[in-house]
C-alpha atoms as a PDB file:
ATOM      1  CA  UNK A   1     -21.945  13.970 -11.003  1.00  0.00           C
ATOM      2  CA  UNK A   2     -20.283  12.276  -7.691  1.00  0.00           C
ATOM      3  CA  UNK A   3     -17.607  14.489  -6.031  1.00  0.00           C
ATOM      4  CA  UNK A   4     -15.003  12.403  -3.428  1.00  0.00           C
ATOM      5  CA  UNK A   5     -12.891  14.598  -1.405  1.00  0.00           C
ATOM      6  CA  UNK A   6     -10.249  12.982   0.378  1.00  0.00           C
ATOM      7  CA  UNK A   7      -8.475  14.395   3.290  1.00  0.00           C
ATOM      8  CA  UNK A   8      -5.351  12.874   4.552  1.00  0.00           C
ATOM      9  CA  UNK A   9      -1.740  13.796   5.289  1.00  0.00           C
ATOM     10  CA  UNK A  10       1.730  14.378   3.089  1.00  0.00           C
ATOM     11  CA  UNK A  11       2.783  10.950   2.257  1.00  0.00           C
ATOM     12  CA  UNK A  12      -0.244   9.082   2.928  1.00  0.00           C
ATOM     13  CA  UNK A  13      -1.192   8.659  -0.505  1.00  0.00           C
ATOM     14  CA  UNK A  14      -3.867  10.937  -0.205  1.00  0.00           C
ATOM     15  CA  UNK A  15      -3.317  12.191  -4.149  1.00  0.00           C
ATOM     16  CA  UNK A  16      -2.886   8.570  -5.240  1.00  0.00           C
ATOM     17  CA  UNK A  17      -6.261   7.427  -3.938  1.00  0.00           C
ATOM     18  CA  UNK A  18      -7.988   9.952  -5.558  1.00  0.00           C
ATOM     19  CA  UNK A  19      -6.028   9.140  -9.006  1.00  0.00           C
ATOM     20  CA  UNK A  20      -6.794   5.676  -8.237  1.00  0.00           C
ATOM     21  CA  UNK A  21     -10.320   6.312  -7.946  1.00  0.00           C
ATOM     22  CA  UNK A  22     -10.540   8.161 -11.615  1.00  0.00           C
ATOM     23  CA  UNK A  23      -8.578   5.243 -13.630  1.00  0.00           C
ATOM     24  CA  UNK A  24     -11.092   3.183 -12.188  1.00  0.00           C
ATOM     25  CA  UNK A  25     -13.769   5.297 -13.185  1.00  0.00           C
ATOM     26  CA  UNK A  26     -12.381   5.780 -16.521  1.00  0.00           C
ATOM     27  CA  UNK A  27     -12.128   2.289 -16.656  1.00  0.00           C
ATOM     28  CA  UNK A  28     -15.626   1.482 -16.116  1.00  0.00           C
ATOM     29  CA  UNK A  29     -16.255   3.765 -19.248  1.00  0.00           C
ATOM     30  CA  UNK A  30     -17.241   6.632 -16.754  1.00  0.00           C
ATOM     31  CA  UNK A  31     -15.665  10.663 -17.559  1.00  0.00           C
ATOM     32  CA  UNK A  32     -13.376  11.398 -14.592  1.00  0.00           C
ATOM     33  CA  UNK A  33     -10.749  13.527 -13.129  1.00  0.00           C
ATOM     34  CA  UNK A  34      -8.738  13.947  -9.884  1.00  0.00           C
ATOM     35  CA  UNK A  35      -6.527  16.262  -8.467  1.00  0.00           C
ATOM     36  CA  UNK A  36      -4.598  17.670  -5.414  1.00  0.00           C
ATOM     37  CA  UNK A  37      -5.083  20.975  -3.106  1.00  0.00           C
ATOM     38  CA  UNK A  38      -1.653  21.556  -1.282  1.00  0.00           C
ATOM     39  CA  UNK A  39      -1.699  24.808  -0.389  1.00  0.00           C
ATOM     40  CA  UNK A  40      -0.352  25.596   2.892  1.00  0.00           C
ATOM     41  CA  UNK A  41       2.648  23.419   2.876  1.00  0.00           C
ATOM     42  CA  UNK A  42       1.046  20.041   2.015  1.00  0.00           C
ATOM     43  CA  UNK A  43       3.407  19.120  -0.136  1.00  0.00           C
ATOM     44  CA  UNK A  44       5.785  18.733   3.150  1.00  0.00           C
ATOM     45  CA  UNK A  45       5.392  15.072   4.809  1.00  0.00           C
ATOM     46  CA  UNK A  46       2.858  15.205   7.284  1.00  0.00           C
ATOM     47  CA  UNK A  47       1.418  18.618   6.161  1.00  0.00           C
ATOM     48  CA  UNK A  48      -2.367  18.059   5.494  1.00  0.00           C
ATOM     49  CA  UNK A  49      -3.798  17.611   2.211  1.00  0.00           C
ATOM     50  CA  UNK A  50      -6.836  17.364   0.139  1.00  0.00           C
ATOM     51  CA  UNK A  51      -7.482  15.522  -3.222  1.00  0.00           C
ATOM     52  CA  UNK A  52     -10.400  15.086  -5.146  1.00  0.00           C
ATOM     53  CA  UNK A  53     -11.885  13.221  -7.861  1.00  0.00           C
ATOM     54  CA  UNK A  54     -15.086  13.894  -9.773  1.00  0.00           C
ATOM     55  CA  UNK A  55     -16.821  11.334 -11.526  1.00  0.00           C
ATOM     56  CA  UNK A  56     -19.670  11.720 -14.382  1.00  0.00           C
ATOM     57  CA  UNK A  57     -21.568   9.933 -17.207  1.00  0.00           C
ATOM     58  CA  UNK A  58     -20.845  13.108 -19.318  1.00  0.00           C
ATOM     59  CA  UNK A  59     -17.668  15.157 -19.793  1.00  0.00           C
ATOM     60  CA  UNK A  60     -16.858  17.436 -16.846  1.00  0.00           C
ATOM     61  CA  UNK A  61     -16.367  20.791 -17.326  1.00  0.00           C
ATOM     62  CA  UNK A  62     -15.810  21.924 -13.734  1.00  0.00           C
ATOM     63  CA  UNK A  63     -11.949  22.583 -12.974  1.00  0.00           C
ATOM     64  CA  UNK A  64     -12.012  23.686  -9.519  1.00  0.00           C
ATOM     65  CA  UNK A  65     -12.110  22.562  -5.746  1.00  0.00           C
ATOM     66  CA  UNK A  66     -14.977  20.263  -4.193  1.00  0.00           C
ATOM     67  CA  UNK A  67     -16.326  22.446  -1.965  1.00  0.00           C
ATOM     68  CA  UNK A  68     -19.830  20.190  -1.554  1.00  0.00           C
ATOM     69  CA  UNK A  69     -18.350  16.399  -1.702  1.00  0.00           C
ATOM     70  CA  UNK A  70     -21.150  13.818  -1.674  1.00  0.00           C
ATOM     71  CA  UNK A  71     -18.574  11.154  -0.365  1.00  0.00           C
ATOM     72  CA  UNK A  72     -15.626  11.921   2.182  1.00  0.00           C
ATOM     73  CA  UNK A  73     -12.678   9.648   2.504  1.00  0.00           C
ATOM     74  CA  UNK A  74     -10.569  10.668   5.919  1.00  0.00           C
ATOM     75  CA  UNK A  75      -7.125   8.899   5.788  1.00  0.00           C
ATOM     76  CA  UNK A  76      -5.909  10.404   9.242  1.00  0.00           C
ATOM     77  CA  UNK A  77      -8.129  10.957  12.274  1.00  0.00           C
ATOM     78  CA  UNK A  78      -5.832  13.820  13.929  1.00  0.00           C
ATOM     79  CA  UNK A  79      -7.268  15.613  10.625  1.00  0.00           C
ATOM     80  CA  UNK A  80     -10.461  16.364  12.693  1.00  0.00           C
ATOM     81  CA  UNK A  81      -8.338  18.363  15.236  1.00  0.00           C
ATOM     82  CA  UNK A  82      -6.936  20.275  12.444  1.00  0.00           C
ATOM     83  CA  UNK A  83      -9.095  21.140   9.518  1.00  0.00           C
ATOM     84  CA  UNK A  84     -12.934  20.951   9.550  1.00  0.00           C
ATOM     85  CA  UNK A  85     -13.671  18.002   7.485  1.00  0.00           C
ATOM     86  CA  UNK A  86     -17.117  17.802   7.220  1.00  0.00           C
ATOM     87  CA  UNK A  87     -17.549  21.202   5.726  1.00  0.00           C
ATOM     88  CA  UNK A  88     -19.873  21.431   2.745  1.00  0.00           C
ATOM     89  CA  UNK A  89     -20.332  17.559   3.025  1.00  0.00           C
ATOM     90  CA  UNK A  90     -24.159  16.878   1.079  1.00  0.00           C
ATOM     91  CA  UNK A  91     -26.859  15.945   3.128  1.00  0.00           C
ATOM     92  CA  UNK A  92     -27.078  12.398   3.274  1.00  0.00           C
ATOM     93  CA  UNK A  93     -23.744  12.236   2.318  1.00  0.00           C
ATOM     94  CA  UNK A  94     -20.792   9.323   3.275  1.00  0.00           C
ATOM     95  CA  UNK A  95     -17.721   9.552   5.205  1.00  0.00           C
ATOM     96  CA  UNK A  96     -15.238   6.558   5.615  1.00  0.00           C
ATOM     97  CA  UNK A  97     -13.054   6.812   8.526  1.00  0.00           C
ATOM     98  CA  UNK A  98      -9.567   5.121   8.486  1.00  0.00           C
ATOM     99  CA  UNK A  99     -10.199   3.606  11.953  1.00  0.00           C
ATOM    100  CA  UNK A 100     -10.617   0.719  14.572  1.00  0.00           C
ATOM    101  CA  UNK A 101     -12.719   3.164  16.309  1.00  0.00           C
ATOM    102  CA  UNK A 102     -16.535   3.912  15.747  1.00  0.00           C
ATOM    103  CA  UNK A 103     -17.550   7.153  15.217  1.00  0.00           C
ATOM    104  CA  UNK A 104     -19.070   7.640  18.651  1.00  0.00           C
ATOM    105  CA  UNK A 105     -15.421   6.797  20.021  1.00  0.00           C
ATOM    106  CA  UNK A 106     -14.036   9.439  17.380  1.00  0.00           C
ATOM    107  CA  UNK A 107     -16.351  11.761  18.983  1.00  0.00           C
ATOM    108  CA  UNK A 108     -18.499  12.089  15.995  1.00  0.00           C
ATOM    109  CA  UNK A 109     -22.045  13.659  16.326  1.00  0.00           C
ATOM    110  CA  UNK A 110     -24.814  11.479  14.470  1.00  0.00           C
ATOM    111  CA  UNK A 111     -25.876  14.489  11.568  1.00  0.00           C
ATOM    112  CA  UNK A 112     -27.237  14.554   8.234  1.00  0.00           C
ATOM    113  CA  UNK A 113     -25.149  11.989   6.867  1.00  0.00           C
ATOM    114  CA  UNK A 114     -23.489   8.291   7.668  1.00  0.00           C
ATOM    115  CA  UNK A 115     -20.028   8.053   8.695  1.00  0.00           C
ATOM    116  CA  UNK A 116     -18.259   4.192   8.744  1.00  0.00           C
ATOM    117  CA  UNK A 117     -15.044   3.513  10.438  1.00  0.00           C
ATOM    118  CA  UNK A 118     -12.703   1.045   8.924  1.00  0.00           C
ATOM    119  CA  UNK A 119      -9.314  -0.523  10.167  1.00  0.00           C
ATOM    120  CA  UNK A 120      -7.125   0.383   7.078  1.00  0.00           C
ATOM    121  CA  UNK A 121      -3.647   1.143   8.860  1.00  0.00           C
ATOM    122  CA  UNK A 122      -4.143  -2.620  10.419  1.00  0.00           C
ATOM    123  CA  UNK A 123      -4.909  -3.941   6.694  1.00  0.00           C
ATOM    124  CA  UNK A 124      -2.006  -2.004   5.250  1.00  0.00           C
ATOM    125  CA  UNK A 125       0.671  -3.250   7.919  1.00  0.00           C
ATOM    126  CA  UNK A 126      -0.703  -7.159   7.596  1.00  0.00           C
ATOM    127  CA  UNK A 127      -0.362  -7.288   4.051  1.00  0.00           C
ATOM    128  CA  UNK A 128       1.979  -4.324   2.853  1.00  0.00           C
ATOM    129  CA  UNK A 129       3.899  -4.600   6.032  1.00  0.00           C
ATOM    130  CA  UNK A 130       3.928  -0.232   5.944  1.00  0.00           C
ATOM    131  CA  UNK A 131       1.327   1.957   7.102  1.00  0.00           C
ATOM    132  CA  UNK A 132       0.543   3.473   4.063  1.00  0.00           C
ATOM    133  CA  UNK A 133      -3.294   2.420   3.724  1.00  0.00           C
ATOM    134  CA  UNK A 134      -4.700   4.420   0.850  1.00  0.00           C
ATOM    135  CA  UNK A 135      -5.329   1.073  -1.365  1.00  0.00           C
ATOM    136  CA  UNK A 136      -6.910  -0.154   1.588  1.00  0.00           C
ATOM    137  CA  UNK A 137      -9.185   2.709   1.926  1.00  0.00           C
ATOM    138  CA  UNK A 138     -10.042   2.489  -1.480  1.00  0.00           C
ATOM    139  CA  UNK A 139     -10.887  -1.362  -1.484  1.00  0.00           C
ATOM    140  CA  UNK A 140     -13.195  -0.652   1.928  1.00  0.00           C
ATOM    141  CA  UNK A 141     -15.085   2.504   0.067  1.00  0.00           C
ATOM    142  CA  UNK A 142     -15.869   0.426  -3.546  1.00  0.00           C
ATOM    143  CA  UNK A 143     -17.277  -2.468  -0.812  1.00  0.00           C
ATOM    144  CA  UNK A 144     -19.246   0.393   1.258  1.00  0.00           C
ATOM    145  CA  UNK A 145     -20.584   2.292  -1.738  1.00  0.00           C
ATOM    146  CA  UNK A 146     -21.116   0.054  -4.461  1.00  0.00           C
ATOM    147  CA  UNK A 147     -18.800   2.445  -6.637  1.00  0.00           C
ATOM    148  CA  UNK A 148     -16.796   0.583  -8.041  1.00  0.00           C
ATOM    149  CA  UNK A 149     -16.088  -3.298  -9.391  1.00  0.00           C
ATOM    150  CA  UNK A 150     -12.923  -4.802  -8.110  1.00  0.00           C
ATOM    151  CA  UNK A 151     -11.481  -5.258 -11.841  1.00  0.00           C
ATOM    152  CA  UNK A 152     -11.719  -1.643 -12.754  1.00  0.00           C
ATOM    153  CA  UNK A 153      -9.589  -0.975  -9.112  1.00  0.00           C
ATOM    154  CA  UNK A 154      -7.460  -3.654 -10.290  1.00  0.00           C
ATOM    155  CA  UNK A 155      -6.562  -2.067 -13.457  1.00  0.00           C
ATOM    156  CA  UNK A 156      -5.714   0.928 -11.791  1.00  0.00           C
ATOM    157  CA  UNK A 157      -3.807   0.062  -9.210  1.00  0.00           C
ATOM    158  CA  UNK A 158      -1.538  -2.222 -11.652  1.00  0.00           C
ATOM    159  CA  UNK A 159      -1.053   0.494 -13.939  1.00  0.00           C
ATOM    160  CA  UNK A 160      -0.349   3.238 -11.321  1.00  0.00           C
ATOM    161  CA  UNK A 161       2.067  -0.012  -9.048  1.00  0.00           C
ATOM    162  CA  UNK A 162       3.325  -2.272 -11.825  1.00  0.00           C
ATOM    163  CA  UNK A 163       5.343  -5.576 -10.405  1.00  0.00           C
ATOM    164  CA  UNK A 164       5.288  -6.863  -7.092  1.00  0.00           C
ATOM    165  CA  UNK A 165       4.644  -3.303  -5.373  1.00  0.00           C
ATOM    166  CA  UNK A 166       1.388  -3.473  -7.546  1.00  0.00           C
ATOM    167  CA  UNK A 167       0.419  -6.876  -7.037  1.00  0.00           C
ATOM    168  CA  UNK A 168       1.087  -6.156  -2.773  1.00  0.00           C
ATOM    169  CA  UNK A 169      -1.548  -3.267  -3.008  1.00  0.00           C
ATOM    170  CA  UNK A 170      -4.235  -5.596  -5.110  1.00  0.00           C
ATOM    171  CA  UNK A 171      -3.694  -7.580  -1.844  1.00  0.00           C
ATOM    172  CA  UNK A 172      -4.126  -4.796   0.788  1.00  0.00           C
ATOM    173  CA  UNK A 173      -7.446  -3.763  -1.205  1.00  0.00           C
ATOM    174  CA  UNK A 174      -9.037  -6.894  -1.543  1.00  0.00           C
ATOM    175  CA  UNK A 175      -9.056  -7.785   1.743  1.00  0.00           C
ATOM    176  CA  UNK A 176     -10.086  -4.258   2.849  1.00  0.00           C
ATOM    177  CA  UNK A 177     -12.976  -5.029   0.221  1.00  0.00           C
ATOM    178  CA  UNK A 178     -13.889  -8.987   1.885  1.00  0.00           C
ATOM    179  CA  UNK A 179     -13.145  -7.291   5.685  1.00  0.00           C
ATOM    180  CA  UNK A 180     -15.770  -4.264   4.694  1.00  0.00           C
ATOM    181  CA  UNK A 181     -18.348  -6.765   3.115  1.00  0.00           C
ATOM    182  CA  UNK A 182     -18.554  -8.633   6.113  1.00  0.00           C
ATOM    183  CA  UNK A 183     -16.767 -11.796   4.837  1.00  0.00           C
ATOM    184  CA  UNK A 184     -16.528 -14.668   7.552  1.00  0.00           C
ATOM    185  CA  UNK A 185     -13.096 -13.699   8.375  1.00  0.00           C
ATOM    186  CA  UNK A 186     -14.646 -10.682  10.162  1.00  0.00           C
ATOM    187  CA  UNK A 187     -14.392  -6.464  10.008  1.00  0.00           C
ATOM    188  CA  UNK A 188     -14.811  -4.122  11.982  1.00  0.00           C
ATOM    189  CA  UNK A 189     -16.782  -1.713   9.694  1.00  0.00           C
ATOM    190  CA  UNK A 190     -19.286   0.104  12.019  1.00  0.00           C
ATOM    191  CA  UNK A 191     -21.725   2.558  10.656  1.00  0.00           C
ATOM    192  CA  UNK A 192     -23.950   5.580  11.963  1.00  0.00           C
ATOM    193  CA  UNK A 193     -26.586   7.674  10.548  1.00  0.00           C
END
């Protein structure tokens, strides 16, 4: 089984990316399931939340919080000043940053696991025009990890955004997914055992 936490803030789309993540799983004929942990007030804007998503070959029975993600998504990087992210994170595990800034510049510690910084705010405001950069986040982790296929993130996010809100996040993650690749027009994915 492959646990994704994702840690973001109220209104980031921090709940969405990890629904997004399970259609597209589901999709791809994969067992999945995603959900939100709000306690605390995250369900205020700006509060800090967590969502997960579990995905499997086989029917999951858990029902519960990931407390030992093998893959972290962080959506806000004032999160690390708040809550400690990288709690119960697998050895060997993966973190994608949203961020122009490396992980040494984050002031993140090289450890048992690789941590990549990617420029999704930038993506989100060049294509989207708003900083909401969760489908950008999502197209930059399926390019990282190898996850998922860009059809089965396609479906998703056209059945989750249908018309021309859908169509502007397809955009937004497929250029997060070129940019993280290492396409010709550039990225500024940086990586760090």
């Amino acid at each position: 089984m492959v646990e994704i936490r994702v840690h973001g803030r109220g209104g980031q789309g921090s709940v969405v990316t990890a629904e997004l993540l399970a259609i597209a799983a589901f999709r791809a004929g994969k067992f999945s399931q995603a959900f939100p942990y709000l306690g605390g007030g995250g369900e205020r804007r700006g509060a800090p939340v967590q969502a997960f998503c579990r995905i499997d070959n086989k029917p999951i029975q858990l029902k519960c919080q990931i407390k030992q993600p093998d893959y972290l998504i962080v959506q806000d990087v004032s999160l690390f000043d708040v809550v400690d992210i990288f709690q119960g994170l697998k050895k060997g595990g993966f973190v994608l940053v949203n961020s122009a800034n490396g992980p040494r510049e984050l002031g993140i510690q090289a450890q048992d696991f690789r941590v990549y910084n990617f420029p999704a705010t930038e993506v989100a405001l060049e294509t989207l025009k708003r900083p909401v950069m969760n489908t950008a986040m999502i197209g930059a982790f399926a390019a990282l990890t190898g996850m998922f296929d860009l059809e089965s993130l396609k479906y998703a996010v056209g059945r989750k955004f249908p018309g021309e809100i859908g169509l502007s996040n397809v955009a937004a993650m497929e250029k997060a997914f070129r940019l993280a690749k290492g396409s010709s027009s550039g990225g500024s994915v940086t990586g760090e055992a």
